[in-house]
N, C-alpha and C. Protein backbone atom coordinates (compact mmCIF):
# COMPACT_ATOMS: atom_id res chain seq x y z
N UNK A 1 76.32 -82.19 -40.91
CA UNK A 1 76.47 -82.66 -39.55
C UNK A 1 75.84 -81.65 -38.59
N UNK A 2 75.13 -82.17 -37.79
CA UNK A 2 74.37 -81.32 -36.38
C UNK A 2 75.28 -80.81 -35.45
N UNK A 3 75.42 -79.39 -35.43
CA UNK A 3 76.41 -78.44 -34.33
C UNK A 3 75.62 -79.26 -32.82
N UNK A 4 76.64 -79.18 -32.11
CA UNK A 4 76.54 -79.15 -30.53
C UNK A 4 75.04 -78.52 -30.28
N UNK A 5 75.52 -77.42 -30.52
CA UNK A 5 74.21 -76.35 -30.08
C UNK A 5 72.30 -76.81 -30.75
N UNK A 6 72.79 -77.55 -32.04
CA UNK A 6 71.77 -78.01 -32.43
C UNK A 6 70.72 -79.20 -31.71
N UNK A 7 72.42 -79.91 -31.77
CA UNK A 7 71.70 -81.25 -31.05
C UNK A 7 70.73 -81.16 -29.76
N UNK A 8 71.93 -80.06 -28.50
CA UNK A 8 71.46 -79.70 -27.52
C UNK A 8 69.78 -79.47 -27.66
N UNK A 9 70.11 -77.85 -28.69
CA UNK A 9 68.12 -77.92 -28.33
C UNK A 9 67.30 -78.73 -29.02
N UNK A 10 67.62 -79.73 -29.61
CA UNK A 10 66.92 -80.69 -30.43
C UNK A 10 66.40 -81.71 -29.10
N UNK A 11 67.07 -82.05 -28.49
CA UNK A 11 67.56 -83.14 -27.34
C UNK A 11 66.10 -82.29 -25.96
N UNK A 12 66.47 -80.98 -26.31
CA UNK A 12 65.93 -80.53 -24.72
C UNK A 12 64.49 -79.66 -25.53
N UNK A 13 63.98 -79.64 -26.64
CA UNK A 13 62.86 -79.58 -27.15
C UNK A 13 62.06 -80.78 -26.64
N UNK A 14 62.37 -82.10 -26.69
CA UNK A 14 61.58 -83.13 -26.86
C UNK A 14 61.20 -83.81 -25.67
N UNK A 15 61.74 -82.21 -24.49
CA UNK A 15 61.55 -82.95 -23.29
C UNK A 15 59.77 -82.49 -23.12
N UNK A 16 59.47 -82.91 -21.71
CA UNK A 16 58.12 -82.45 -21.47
C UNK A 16 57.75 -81.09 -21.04
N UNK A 17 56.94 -80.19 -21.05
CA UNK A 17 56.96 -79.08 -20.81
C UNK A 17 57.39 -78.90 -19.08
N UNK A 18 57.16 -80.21 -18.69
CA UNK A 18 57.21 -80.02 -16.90
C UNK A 18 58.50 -80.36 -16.68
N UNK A 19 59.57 -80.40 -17.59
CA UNK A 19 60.77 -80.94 -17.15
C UNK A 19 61.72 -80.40 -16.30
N UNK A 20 62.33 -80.35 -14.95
CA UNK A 20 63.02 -79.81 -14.06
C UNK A 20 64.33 -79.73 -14.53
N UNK A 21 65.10 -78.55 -14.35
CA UNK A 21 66.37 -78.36 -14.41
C UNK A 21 67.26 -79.64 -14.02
N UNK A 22 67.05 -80.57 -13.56
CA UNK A 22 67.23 -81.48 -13.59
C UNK A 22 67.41 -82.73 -14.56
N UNK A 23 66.08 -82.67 -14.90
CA UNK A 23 66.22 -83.38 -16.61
C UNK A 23 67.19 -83.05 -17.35
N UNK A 24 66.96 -81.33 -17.62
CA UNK A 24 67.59 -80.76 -18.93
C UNK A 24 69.14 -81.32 -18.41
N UNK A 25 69.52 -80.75 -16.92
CA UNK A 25 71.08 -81.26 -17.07
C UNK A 25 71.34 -82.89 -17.40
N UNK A 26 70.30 -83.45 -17.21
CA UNK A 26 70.81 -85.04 -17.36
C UNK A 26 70.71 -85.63 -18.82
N UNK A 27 70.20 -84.66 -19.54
CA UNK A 27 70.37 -84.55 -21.38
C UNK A 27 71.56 -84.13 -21.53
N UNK A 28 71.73 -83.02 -21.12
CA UNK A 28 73.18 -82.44 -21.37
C UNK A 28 74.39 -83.04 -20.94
N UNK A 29 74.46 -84.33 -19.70
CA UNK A 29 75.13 -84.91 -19.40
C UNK A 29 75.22 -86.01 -19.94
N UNK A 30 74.35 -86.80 -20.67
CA UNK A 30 74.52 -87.89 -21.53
C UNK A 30 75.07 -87.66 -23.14
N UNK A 31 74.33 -86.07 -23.52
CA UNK A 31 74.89 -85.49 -24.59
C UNK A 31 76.60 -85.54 -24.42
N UNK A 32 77.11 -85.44 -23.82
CA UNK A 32 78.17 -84.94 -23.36
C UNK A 32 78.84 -86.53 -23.38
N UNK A 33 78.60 -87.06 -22.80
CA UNK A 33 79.31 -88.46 -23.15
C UNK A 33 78.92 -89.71 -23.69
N UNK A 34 77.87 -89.35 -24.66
CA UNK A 34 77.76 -90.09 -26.14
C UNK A 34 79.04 -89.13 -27.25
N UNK A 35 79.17 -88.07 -26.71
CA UNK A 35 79.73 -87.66 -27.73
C UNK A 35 81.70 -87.55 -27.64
N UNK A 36 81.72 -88.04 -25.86
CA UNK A 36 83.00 -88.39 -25.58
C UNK A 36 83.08 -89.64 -25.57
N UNK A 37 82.79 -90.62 -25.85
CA UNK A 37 82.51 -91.82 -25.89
C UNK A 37 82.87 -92.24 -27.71
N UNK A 38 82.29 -91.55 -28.64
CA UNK A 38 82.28 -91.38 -29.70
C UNK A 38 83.60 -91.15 -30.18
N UNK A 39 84.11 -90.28 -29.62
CA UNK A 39 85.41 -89.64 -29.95
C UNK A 39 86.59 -90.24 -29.34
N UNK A 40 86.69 -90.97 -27.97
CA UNK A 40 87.71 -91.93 -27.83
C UNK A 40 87.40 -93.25 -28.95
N UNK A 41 86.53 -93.75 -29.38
CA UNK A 41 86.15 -94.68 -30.04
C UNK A 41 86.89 -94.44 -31.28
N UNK A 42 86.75 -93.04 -32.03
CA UNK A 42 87.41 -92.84 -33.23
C UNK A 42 89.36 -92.54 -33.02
N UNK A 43 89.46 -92.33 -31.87
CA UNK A 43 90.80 -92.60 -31.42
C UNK A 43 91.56 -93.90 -31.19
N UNK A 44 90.91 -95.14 -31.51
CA UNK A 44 90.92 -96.56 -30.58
C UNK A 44 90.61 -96.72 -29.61
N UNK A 45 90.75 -96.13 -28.64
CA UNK A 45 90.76 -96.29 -27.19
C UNK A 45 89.24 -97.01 -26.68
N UNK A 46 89.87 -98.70 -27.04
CA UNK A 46 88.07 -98.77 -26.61
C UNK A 46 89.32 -100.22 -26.01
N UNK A 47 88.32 -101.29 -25.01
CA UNK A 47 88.66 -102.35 -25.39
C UNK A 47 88.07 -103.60 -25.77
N UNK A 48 88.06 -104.78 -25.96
CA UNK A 48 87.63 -105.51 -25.85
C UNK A 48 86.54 -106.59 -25.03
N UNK A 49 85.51 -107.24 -25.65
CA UNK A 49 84.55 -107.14 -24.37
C UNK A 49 85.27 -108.52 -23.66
N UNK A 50 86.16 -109.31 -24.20
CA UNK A 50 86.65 -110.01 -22.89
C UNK A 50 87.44 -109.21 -21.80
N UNK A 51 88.15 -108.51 -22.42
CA UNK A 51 88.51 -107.35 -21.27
C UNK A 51 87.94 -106.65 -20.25
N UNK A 52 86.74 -106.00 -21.06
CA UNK A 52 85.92 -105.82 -20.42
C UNK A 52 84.93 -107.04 -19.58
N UNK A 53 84.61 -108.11 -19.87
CA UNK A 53 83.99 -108.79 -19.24
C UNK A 53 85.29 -109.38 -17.70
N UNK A 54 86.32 -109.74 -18.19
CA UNK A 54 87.70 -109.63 -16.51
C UNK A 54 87.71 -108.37 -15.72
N UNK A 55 87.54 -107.26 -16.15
CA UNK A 55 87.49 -106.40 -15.43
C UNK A 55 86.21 -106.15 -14.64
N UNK A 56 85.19 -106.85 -15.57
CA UNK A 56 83.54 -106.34 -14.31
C UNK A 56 83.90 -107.68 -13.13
N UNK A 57 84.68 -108.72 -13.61
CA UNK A 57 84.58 -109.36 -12.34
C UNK A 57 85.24 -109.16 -11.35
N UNK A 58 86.09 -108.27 -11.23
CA UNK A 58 86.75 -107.53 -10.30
C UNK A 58 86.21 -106.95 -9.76
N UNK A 59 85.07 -106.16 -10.29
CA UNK A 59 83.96 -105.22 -9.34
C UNK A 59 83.72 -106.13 -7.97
């Protein structure tokens, strides 16, 4: 399994050489919740997409 630290510079290698501190944080911020996203998922905590589909109509 790929450490954090791996993924990270795996993720921020493949950016472009011109990439702004900006980018890199917005890797690190998606890194970050694919991988919290992942982990409520292996907890249950997800719900259903009719659920989810009543709740976007509330938006």
């Amino acid at each position: 399994m790929e450490t954090l630290k791996h993924e990270v510079i795996n993720a921020i290698s493949k950016l472009p050489e011109s990439a702004s501190i900006d980018d890199i944080m917005y890797e690190l911020y998606v890194i970050d919740k694919i991988k919290k996203g992942k982990e409520a998922a292996e907890r249950g905590e997800i719900i259903s997409i009719e659920d989810l589909k009543k709740e976007m109509q509330s938006w």
